[in-house]
C-alpha atoms as a PDB file:
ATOM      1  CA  UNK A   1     206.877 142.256  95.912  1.00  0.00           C
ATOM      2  CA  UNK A   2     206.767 146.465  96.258  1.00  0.00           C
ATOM      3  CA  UNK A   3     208.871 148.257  93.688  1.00  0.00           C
ATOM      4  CA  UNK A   4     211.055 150.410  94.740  1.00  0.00           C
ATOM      5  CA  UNK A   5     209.548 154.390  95.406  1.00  0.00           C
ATOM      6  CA  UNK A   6     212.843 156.583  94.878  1.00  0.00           C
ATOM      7  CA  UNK A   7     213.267 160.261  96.108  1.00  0.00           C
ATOM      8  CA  UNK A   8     216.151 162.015  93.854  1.00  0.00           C
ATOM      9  CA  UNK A   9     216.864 165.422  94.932  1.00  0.00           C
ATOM     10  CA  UNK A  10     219.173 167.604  93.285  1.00  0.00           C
ATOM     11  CA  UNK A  11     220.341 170.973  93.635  1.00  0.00           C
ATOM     12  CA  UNK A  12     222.825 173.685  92.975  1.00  0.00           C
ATOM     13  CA  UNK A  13     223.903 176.123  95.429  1.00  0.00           C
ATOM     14  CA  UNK A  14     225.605 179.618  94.263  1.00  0.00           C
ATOM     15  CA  UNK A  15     226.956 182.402  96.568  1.00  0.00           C
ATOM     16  CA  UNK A  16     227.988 180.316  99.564  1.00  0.00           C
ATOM     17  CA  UNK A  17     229.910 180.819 102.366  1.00  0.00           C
ATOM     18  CA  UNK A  18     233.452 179.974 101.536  1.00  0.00           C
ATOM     19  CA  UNK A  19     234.497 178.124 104.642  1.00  0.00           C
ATOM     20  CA  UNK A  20     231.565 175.163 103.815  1.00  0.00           C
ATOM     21  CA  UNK A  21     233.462 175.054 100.166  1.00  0.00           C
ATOM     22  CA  UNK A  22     237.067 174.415 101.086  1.00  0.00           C
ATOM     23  CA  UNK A  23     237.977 171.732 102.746  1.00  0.00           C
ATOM     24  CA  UNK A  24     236.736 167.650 102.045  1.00  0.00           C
ATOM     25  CA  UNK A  25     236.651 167.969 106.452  1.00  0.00           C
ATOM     26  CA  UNK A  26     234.020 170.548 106.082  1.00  0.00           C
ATOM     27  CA  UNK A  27     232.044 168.589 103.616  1.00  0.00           C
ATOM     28  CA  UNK A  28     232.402 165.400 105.913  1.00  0.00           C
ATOM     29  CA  UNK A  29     231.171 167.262 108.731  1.00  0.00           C
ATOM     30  CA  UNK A  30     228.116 168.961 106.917  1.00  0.00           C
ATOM     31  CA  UNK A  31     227.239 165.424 105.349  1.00  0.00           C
ATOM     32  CA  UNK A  32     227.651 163.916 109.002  1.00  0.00           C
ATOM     33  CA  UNK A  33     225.476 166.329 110.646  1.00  0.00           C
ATOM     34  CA  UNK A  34     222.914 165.961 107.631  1.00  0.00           C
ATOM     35  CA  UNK A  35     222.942 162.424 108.408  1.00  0.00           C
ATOM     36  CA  UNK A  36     222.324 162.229 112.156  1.00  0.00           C
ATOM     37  CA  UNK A  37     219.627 165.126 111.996  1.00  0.00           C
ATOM     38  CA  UNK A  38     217.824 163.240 108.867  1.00  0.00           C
ATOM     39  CA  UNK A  39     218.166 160.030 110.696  1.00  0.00           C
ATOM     40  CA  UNK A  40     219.140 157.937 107.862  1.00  0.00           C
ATOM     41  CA  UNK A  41     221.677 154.893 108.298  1.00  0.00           C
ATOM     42  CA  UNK A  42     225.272 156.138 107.049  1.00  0.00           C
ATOM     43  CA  UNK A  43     227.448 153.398 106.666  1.00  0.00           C
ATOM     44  CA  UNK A  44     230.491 155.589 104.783  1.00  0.00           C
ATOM     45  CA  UNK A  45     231.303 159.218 105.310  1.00  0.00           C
ATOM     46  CA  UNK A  46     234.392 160.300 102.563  1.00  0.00           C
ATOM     47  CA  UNK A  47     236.230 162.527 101.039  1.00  0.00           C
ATOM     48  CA  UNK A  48     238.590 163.787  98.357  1.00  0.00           C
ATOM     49  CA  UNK A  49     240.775 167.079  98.458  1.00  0.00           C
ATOM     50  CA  UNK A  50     241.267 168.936  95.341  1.00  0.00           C
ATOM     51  CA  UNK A  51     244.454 171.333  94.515  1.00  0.00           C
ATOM     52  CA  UNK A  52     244.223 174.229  95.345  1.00  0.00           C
ATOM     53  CA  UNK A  53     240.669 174.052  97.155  1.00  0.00           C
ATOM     54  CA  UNK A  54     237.389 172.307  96.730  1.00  0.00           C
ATOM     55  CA  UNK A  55     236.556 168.821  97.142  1.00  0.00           C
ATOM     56  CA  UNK A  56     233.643 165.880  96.346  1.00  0.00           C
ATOM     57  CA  UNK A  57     232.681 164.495  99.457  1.00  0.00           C
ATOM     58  CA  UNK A  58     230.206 161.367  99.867  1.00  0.00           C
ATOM     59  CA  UNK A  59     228.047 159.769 102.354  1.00  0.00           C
ATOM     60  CA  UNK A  60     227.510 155.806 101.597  1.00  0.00           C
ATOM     61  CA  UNK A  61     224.154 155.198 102.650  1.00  0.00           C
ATOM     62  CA  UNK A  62     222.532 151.868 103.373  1.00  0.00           C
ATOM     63  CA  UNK A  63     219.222 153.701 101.892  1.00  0.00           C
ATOM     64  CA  UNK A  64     221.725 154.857  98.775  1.00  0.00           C
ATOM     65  CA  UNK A  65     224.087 157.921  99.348  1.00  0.00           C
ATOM     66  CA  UNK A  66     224.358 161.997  99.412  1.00  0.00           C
ATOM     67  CA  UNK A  67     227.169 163.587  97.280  1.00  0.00           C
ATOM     68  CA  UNK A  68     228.427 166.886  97.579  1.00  0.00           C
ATOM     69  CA  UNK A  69     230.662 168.567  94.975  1.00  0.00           C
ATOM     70  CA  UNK A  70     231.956 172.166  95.670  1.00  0.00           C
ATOM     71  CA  UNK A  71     233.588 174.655  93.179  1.00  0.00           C
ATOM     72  CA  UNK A  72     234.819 177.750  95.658  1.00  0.00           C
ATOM     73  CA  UNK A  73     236.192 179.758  92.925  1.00  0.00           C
ATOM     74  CA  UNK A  74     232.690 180.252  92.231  1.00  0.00           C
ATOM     75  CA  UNK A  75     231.261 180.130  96.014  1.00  0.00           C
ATOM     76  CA  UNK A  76     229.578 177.092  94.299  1.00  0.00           C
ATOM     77  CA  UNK A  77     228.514 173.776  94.969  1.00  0.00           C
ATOM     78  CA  UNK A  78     225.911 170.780  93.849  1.00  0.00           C
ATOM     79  CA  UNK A  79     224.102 168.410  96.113  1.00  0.00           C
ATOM     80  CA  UNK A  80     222.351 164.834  95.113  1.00  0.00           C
ATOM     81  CA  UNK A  81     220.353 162.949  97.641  1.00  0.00           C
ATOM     82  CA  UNK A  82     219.074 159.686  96.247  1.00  0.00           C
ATOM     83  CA  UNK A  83     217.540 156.898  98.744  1.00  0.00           C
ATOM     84  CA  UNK A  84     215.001 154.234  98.495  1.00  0.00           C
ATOM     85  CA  UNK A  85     213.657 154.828 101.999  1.00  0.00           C
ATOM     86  CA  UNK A  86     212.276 157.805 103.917  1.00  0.00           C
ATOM     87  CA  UNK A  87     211.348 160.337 101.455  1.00  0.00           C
ATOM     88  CA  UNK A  88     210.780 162.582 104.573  1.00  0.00           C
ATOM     89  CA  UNK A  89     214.250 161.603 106.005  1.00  0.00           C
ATOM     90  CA  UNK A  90     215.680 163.086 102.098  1.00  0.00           C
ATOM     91  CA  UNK A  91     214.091 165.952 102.955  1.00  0.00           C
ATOM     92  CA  UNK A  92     215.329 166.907 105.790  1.00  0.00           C
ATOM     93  CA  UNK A  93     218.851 166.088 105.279  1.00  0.00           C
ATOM     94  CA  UNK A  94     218.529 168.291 102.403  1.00  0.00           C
ATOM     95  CA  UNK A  95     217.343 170.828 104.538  1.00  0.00           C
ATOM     96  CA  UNK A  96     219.550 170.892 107.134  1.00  0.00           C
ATOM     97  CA  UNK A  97     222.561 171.097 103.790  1.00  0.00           C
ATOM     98  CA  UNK A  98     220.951 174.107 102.954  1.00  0.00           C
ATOM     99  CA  UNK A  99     221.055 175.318 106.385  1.00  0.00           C
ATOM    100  CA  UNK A 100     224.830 174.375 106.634  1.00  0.00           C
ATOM    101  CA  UNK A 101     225.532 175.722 103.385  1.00  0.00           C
ATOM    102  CA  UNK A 102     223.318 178.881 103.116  1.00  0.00           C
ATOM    103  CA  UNK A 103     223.403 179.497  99.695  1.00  0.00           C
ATOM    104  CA  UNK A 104     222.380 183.232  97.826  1.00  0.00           C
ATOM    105  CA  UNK A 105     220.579 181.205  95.100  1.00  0.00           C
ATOM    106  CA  UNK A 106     219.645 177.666  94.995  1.00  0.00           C
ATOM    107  CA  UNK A 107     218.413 175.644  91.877  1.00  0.00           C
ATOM    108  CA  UNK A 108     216.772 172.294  93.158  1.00  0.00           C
ATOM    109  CA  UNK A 109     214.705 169.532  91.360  1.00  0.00           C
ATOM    110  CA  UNK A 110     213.159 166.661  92.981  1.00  0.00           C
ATOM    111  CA  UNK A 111     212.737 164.060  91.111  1.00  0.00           C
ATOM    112  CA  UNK A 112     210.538 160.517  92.054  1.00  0.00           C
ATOM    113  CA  UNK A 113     211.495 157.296  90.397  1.00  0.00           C
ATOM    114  CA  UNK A 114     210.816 153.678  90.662  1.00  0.00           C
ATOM    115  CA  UNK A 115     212.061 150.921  88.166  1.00  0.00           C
ATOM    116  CA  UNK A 116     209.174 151.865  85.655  1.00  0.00           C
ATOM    117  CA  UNK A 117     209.096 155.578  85.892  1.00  0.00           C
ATOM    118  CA  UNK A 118     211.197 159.015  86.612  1.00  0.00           C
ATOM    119  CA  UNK A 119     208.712 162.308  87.238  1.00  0.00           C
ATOM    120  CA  UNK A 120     209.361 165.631  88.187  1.00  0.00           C
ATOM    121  CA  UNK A 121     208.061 166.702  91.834  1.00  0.00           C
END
């Protein structure tokens, strides 16, 4: 049996567009179009509203999920990508959220794990 070979990518994005921060709807529709251009299987797409503004949005994956959390006060917000599958497919849905997002300054890490082992890309 093949262990599982992980893709964990993580990043914060700073000095964003304050329209992609707002609204849970804006997440859902940035982690649905991440989705369909990655071309990984979403089985979930949700979200929850803070008060005043900002929101945590997820996408259940049947690979694993993508979370986004935003902070607009700060133009802020952090991304994790985890799956099991495609590490290409990862990749390119965090691509096209830092398209969609468009941040000033991004901190990422990728990280590669399997059941025996967590390394930095």
């Amino acid at each position: 049996m093949n262990r599982p070979d992980s893709i964990h990518i993580i990043a914060d994005f700073s000095d964003c567009p304050l329209d992609r921060l707002e609204t849970g709807a804006a997440g859902e529709s940035a982690l649905a179009e991440a989705v369909k251009e990655s071309g990984l299987s979403c089985i979930l797409i949700k979200s929850h509203q803070f008060d005043p503004t900002g929101y945590t949005a997820a996408a259940l994956l049947a690979e694993s999920h993508i979370t986004l959390h935003t902070w607009p006060e700060y133009l802020a917000g952090q991304i994790d990508i985890f799956t099991c599958g495609s590490h290409a497919r990862a990749r390119k849905a965090y691509d096209v959220l830092k398209r969609l997002f468009a941040p000033g300054q991004v901190s990422e890490r990728v990280l590669h794990r399997s059941l025996q082992q967590i390394s930095l890309e």
